[in-house]
PDB file of N, CA and C in Angstrom:
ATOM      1  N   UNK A   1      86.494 126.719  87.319  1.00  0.00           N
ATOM      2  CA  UNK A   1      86.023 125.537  88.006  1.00  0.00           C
ATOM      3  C   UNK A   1      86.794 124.292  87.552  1.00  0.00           C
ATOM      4  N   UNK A   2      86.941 123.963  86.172  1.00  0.00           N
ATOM      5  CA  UNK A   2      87.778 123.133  85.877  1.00  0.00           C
ATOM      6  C   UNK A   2      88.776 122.871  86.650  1.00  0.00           C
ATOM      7  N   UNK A   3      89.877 123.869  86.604  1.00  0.00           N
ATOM      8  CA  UNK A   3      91.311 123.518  87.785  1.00  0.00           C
ATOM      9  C   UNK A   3      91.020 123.282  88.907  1.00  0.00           C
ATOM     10  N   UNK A   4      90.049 123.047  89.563  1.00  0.00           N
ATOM     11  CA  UNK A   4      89.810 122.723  90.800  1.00  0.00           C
ATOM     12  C   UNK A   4      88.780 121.096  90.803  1.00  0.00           C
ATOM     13  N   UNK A   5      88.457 120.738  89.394  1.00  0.00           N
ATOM     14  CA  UNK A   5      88.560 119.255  89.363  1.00  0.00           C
ATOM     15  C   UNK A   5      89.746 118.658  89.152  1.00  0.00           C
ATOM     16  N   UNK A   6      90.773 119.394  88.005  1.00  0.00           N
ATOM     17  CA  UNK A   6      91.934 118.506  87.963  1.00  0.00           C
ATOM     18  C   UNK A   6      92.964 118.470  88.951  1.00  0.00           C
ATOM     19  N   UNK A   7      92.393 119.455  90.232  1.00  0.00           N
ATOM     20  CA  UNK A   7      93.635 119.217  91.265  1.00  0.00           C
ATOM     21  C   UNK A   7      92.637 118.252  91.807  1.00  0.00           C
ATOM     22  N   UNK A   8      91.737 118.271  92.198  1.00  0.00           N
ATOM     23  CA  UNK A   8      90.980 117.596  93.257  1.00  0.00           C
ATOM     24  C   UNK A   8      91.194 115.881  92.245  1.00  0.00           C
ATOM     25  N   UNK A   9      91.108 115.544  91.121  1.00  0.00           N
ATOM     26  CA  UNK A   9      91.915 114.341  90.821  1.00  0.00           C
ATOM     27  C   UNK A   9      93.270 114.197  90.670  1.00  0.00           C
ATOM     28  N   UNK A  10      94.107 114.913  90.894  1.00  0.00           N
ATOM     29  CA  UNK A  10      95.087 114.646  91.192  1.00  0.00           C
ATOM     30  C   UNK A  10      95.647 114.799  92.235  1.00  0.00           C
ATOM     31  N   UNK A  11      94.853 115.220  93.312  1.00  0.00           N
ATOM     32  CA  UNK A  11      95.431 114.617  94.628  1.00  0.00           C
ATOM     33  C   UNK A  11      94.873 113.359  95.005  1.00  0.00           C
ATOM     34  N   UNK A  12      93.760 112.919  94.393  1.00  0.00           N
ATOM     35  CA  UNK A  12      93.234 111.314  94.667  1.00  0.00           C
ATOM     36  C   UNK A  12      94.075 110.704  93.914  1.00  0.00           C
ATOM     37  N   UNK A  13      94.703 111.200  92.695  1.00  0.00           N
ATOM     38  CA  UNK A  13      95.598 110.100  92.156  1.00  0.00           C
ATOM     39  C   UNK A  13      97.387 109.778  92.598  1.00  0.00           C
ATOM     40  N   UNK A  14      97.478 111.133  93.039  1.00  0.00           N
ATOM     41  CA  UNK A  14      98.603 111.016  94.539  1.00  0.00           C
ATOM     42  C   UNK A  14      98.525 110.549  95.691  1.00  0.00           C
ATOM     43  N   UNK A  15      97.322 110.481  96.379  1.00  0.00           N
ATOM     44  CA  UNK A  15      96.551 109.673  97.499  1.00  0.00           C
ATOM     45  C   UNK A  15      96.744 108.073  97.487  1.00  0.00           C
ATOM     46  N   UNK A  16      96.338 107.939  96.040  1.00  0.00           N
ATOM     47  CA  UNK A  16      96.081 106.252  95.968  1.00  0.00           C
ATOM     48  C   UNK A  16      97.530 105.846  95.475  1.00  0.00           C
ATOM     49  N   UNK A  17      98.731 106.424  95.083  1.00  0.00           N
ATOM     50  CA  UNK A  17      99.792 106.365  94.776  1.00  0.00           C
ATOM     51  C   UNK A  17      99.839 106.084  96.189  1.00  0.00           C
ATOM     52  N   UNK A  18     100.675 107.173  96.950  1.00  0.00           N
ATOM     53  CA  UNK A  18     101.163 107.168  98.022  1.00  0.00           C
ATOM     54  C   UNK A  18     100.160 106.139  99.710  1.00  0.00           C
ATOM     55  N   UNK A  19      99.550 105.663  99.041  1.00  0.00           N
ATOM     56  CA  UNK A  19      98.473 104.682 100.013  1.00  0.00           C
ATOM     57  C   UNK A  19      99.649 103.265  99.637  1.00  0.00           C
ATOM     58  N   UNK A  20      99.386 102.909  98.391  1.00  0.00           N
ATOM     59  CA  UNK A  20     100.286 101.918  97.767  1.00  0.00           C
ATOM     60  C   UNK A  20     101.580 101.782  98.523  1.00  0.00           C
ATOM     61  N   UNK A  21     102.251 102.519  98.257  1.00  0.00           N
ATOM     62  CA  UNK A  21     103.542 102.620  99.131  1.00  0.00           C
ATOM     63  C   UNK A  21     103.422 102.808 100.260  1.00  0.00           C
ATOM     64  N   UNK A  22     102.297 102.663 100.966  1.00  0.00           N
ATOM     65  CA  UNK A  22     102.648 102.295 102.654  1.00  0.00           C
ATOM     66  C   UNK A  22     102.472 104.040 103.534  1.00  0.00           C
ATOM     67  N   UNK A  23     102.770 105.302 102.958  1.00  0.00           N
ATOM     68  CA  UNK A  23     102.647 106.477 103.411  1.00  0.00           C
ATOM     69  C   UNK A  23     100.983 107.018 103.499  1.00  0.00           C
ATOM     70  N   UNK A  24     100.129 106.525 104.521  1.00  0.00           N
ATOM     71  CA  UNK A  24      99.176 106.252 104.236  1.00  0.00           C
ATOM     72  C   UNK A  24      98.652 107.937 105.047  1.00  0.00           C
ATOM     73  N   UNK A  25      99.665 108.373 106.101  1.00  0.00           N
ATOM     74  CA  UNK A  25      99.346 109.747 106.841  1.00  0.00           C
ATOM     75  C   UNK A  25      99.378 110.602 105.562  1.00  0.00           C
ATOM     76  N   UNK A  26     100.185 110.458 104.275  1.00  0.00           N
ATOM     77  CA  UNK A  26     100.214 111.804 103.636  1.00  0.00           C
ATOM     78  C   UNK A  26      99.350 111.632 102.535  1.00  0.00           C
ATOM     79  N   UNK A  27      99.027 110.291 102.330  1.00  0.00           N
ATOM     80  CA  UNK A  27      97.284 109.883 101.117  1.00  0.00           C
ATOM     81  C   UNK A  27      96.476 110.661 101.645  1.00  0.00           C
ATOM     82  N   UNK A  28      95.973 110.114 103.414  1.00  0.00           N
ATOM     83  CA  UNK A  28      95.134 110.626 104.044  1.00  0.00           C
ATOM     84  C   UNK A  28      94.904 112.301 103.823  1.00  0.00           C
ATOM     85  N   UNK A  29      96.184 112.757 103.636  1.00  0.00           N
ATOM     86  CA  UNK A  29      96.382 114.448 103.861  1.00  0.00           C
ATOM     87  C   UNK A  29      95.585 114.867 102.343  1.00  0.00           C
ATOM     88  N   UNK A  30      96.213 114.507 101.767  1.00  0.00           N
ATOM     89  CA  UNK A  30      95.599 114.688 100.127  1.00  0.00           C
ATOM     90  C   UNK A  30      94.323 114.300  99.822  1.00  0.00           C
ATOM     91  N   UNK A  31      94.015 113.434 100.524  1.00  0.00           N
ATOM     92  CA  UNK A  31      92.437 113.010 100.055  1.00  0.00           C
ATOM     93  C   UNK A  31      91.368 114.046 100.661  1.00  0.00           C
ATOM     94  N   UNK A  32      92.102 114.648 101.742  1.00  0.00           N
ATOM     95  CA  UNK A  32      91.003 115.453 102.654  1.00  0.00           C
ATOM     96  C   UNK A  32      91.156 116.904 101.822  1.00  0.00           C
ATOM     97  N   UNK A  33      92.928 117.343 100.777  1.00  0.00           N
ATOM     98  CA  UNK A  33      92.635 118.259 100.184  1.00  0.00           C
ATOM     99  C   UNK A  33      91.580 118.229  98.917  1.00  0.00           C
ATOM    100  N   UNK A  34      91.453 117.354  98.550  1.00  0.00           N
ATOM    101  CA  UNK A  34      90.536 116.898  97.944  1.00  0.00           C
ATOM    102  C   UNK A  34      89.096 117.023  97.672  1.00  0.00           C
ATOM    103  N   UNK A  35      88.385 116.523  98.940  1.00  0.00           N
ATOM    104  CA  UNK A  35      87.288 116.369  99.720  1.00  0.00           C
ATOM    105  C   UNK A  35      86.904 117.946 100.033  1.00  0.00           C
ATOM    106  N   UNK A  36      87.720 118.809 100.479  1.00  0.00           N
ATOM    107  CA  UNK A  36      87.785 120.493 100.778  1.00  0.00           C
ATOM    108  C   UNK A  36      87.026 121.137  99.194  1.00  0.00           C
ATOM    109  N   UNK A  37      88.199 120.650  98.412  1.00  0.00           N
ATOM    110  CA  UNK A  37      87.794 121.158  97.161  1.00  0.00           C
ATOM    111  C   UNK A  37      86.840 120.999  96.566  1.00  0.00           C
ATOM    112  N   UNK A  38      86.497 119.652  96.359  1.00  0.00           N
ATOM    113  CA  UNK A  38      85.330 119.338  95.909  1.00  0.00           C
ATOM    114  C   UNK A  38      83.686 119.286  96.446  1.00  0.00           C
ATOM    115  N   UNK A  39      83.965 119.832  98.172  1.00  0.00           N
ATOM    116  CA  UNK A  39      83.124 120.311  98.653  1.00  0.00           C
ATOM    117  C   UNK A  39      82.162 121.772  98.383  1.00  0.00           C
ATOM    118  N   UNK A  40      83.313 122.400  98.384  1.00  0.00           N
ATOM    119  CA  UNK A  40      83.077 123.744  97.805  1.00  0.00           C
ATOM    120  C   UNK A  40      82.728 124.239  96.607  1.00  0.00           C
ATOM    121  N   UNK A  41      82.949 123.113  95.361  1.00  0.00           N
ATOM    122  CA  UNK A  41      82.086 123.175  94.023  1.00  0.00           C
ATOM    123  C   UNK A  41      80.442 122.952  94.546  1.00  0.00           C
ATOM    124  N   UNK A  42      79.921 123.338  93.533  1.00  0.00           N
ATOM    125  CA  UNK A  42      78.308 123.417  93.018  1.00  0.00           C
ATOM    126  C   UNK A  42      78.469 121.421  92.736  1.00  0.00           C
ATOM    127  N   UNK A  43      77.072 120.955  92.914  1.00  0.00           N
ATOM    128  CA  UNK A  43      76.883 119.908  92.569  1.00  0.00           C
ATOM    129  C   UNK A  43      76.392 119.563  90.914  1.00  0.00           C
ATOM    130  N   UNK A  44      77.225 118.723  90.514  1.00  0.00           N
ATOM    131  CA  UNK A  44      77.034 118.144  89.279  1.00  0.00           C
ATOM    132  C   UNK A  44      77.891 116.583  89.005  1.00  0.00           C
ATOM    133  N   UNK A  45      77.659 116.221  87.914  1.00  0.00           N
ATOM    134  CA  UNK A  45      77.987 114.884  87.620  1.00  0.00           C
ATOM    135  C   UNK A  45      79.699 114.533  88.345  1.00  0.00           C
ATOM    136  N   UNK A  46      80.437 115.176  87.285  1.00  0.00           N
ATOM    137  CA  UNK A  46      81.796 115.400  87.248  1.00  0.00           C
ATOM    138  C   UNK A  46      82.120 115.563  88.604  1.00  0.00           C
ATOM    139  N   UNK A  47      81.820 116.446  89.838  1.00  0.00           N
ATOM    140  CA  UNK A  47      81.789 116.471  91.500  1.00  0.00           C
ATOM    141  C   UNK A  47      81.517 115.293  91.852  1.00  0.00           C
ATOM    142  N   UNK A  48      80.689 114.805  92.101  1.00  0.00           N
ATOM    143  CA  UNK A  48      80.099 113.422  92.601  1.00  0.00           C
ATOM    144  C   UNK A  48      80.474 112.141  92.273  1.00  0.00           C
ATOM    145  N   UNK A  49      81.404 111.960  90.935  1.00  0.00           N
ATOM    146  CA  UNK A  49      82.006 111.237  90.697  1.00  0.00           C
ATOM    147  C   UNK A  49      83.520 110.764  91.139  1.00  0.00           C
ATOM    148  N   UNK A  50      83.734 112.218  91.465  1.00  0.00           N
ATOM    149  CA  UNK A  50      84.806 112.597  91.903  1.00  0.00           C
ATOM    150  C   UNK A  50      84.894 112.104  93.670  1.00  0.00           C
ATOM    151  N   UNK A  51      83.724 112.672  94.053  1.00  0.00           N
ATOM    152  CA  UNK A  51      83.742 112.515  95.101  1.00  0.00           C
ATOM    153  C   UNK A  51      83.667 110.946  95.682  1.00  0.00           C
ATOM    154  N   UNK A  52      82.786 110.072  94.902  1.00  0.00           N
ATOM    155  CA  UNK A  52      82.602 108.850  95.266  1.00  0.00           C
ATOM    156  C   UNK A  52      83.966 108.026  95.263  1.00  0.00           C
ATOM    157  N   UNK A  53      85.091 108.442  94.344  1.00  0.00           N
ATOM    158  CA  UNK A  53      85.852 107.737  94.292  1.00  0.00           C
ATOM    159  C   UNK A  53      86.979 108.186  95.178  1.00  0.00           C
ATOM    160  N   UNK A  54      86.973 109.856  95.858  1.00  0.00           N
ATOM    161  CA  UNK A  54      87.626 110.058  96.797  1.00  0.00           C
ATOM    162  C   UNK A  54      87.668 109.533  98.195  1.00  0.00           C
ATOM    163  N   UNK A  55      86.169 109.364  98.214  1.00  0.00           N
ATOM    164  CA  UNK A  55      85.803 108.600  99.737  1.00  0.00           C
ATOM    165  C   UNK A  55      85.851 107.324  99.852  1.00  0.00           C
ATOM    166  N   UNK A  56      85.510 106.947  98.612  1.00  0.00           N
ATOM    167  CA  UNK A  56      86.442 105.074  98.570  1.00  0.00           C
ATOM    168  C   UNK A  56      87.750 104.803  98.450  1.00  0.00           C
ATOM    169  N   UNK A  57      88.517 105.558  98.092  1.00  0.00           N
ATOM    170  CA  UNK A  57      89.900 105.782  98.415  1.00  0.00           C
ATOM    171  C   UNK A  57      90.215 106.220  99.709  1.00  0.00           C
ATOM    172  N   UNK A  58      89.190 106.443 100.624  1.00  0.00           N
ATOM    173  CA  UNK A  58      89.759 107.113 101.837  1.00  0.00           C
ATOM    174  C   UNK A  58      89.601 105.983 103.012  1.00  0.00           C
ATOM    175  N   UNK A  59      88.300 105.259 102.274  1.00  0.00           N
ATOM    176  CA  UNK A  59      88.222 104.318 103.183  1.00  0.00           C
ATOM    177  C   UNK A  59      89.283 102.996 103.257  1.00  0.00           C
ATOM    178  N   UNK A  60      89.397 102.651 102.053  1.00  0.00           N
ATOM    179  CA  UNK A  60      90.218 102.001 101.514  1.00  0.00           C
ATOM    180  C   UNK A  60      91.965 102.233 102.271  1.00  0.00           C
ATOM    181  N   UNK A  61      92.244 103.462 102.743  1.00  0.00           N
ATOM    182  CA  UNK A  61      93.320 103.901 102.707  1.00  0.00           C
ATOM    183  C   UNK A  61      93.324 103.220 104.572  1.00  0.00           C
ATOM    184  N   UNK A  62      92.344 103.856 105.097  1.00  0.00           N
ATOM    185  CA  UNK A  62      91.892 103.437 106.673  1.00  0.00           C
ATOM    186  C   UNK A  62      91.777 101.998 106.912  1.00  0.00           C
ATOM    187  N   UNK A  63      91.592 101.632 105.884  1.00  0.00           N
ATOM    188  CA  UNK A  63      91.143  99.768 106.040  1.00  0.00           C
ATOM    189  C   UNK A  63      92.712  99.152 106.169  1.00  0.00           C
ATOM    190  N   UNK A  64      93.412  99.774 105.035  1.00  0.00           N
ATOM    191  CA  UNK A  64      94.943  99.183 104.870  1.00  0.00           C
ATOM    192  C   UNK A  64      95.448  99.367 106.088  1.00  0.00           C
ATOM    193  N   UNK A  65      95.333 100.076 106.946  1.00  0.00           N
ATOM    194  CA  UNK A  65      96.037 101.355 108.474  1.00  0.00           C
ATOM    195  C   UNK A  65      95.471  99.982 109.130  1.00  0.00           C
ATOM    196  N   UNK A  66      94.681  99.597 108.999  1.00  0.00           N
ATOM    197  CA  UNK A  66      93.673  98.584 109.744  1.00  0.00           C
ATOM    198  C   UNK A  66      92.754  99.893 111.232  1.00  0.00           C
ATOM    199  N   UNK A  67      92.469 101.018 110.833  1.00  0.00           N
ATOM    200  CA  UNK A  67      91.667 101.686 111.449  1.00  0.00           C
ATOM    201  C   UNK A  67      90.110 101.483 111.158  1.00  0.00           C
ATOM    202  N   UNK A  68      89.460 101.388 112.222  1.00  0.00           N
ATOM    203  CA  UNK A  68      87.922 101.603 111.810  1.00  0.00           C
ATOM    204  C   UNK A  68      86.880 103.061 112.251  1.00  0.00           C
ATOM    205  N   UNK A  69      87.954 104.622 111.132  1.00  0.00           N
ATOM    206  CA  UNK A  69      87.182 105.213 111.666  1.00  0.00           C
ATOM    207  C   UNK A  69      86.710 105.569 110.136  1.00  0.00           C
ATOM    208  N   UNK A  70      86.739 104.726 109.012  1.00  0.00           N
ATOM    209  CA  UNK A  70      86.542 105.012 107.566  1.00  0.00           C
ATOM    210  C   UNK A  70      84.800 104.387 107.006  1.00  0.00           C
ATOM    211  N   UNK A  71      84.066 104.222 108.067  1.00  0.00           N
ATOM    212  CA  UNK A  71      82.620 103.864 107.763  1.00  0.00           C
ATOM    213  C   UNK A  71      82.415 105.179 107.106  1.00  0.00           C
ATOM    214  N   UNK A  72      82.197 106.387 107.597  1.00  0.00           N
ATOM    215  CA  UNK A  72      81.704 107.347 107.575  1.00  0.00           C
ATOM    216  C   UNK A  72      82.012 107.439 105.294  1.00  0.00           C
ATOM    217  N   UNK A  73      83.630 107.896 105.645  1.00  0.00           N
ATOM    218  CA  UNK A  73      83.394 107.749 103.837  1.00  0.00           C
ATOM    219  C   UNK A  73      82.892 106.333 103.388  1.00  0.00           C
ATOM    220  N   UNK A  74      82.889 105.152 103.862  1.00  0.00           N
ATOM    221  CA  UNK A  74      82.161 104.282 102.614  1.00  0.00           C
ATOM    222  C   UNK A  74      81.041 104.473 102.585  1.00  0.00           C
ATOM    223  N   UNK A  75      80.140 105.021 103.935  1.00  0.00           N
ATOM    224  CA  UNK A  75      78.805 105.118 102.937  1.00  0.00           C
ATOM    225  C   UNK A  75      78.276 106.329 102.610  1.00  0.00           C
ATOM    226  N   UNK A  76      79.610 107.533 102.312  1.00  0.00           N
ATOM    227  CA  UNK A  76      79.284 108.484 101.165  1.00  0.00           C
ATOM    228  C   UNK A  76      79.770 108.102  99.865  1.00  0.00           C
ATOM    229  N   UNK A  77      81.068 107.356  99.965  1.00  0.00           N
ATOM    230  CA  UNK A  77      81.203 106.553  98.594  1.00  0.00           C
ATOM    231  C   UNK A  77      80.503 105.693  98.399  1.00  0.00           C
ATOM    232  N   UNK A  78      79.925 104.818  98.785  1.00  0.00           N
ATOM    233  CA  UNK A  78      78.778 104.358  98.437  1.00  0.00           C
ATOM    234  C   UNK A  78      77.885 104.968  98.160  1.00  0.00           C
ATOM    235  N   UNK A  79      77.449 106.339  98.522  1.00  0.00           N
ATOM    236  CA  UNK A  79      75.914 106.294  98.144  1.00  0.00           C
ATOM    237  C   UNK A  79      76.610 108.074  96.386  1.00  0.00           C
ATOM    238  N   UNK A  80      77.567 108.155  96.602  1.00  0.00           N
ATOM    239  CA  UNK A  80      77.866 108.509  95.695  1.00  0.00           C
ATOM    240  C   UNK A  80      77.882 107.983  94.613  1.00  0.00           C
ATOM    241  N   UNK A  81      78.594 106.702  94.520  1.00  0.00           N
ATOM    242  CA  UNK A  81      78.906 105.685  93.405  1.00  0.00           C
ATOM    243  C   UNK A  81      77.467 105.039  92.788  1.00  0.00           C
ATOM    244  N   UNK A  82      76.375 104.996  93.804  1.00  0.00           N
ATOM    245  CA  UNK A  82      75.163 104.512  93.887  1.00  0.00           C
ATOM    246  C   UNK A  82      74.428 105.815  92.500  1.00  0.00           C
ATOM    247  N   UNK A  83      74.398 107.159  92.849  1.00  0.00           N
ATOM    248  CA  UNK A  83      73.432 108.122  92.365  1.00  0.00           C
ATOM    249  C   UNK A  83      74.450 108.413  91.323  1.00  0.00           C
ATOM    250  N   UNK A  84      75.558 108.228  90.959  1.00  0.00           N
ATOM    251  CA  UNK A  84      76.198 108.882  89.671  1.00  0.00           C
ATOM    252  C   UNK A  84      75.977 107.736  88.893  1.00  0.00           C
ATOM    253  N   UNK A  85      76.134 106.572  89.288  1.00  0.00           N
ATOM    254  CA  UNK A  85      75.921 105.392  88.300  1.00  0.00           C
ATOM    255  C   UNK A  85      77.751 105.417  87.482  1.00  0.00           C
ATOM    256  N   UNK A  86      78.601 105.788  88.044  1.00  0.00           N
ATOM    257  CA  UNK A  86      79.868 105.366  87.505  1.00  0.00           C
ATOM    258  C   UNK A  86      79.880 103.953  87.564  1.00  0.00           C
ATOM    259  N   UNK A  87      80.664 103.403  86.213  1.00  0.00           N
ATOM    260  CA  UNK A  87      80.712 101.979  86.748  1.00  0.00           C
ATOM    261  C   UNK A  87      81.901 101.535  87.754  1.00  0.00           C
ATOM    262  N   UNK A  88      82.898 102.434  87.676  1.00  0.00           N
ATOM    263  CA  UNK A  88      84.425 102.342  88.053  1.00  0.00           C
ATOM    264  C   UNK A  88      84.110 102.417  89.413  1.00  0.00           C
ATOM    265  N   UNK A  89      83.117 103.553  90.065  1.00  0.00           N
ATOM    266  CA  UNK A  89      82.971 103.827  91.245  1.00  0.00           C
ATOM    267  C   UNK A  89      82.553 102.879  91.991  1.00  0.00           C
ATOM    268  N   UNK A  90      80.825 102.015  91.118  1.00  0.00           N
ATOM    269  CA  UNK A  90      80.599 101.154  91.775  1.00  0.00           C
ATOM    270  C   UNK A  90      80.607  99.749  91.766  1.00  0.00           C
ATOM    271  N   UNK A  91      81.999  99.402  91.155  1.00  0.00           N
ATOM    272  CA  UNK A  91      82.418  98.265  91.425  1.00  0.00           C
ATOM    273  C   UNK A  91      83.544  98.564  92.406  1.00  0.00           C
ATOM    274  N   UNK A  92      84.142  99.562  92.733  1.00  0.00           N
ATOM    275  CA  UNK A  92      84.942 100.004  94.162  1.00  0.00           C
ATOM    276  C   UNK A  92      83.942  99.453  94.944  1.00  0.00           C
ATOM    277  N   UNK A  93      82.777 100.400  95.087  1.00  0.00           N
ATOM    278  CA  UNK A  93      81.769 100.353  96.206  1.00  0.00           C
ATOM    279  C   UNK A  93      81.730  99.174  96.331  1.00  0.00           C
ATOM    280  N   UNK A  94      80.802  97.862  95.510  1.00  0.00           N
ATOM    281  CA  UNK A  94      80.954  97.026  95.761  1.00  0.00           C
ATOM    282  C   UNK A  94      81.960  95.835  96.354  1.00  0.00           C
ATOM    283  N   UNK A  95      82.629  96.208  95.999  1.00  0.00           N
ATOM    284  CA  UNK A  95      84.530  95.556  96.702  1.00  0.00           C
ATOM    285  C   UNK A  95      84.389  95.817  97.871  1.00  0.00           C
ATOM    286  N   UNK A  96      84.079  96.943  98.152  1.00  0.00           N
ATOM    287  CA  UNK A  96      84.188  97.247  99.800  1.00  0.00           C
ATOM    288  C   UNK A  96      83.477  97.091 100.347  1.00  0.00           C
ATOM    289  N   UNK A  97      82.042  97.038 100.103  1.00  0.00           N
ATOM    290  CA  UNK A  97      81.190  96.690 101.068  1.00  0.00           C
ATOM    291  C   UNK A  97      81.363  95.060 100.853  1.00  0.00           C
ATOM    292  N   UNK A  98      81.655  94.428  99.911  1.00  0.00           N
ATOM    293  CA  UNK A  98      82.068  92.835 100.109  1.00  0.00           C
ATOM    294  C   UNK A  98      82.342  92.305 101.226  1.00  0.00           C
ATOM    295  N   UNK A  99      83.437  93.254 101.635  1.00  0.00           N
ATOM    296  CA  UNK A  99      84.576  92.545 102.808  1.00  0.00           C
ATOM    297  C   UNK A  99      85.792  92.132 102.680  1.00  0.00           C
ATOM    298  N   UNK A 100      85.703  91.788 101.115  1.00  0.00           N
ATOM    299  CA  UNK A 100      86.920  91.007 100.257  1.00  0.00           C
ATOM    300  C   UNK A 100      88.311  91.779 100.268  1.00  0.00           C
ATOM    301  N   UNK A 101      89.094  91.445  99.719  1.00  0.00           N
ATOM    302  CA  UNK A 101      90.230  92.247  99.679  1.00  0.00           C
ATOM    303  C   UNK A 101      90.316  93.561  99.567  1.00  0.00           C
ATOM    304  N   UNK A 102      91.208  94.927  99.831  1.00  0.00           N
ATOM    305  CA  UNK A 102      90.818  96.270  99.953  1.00  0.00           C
ATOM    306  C   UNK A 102      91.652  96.786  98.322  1.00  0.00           C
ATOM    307  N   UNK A 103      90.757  97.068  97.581  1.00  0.00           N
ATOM    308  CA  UNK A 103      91.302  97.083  96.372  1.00  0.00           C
ATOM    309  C   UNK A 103      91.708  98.762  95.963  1.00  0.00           C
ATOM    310  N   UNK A 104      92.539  99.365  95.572  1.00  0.00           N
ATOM    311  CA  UNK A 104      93.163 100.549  95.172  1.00  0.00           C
ATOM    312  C   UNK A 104      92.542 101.010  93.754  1.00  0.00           C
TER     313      UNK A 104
END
């Protein structure tokens, strides 16, 4: 189970790389391998943390595109970031539901 958290963060940490640089079709691609993976784990802390910060990265990634079809992940990253109590997660969350700048 382990190797299938450290890929599933390291394609969010290739995601939010490659978002940065403007290649936002192949973040998108990675975040959804991601999202696959971490779907298919059992629920626990380490998942959900994971997950909150994948779907705020996804939205985040859609916001930059200037697309609005990324509601759907902010308010699973939101309500992820909400029930794990990460702080990292939910000061993302908060950023984004702000309005304010789209922060990486």
């Amino acid at each position: 189970m382990r190797p299938a958290y450290l890929t599933a963060a390291r394609n969010l940490q290739l995601g939010r790389e490659w978002a940065v640089e403007g290649d936002q079709a192949r973040a998108l691609e990675v975040y959804e391998d991601a999202l696959t993976i971490l779907c298919a784990l059992p629920p626990e802390r380490t998942r959900d943390v994971l997950l909150a910060h994948t779907h705020l990265a996804f939205f985040q990634t859609l916001a930059l595109a200037g697309a609005d079809a990324g509601q759907k992940h902010l308010h699973l990253g939101v309500s992820y970031a909400r029930s794990t109590r990460d702080p990292l997660a939910r000061a993302i969350a908060e950023e984004c539901l702000s309005g304010l700048d789209v922060v990486l």
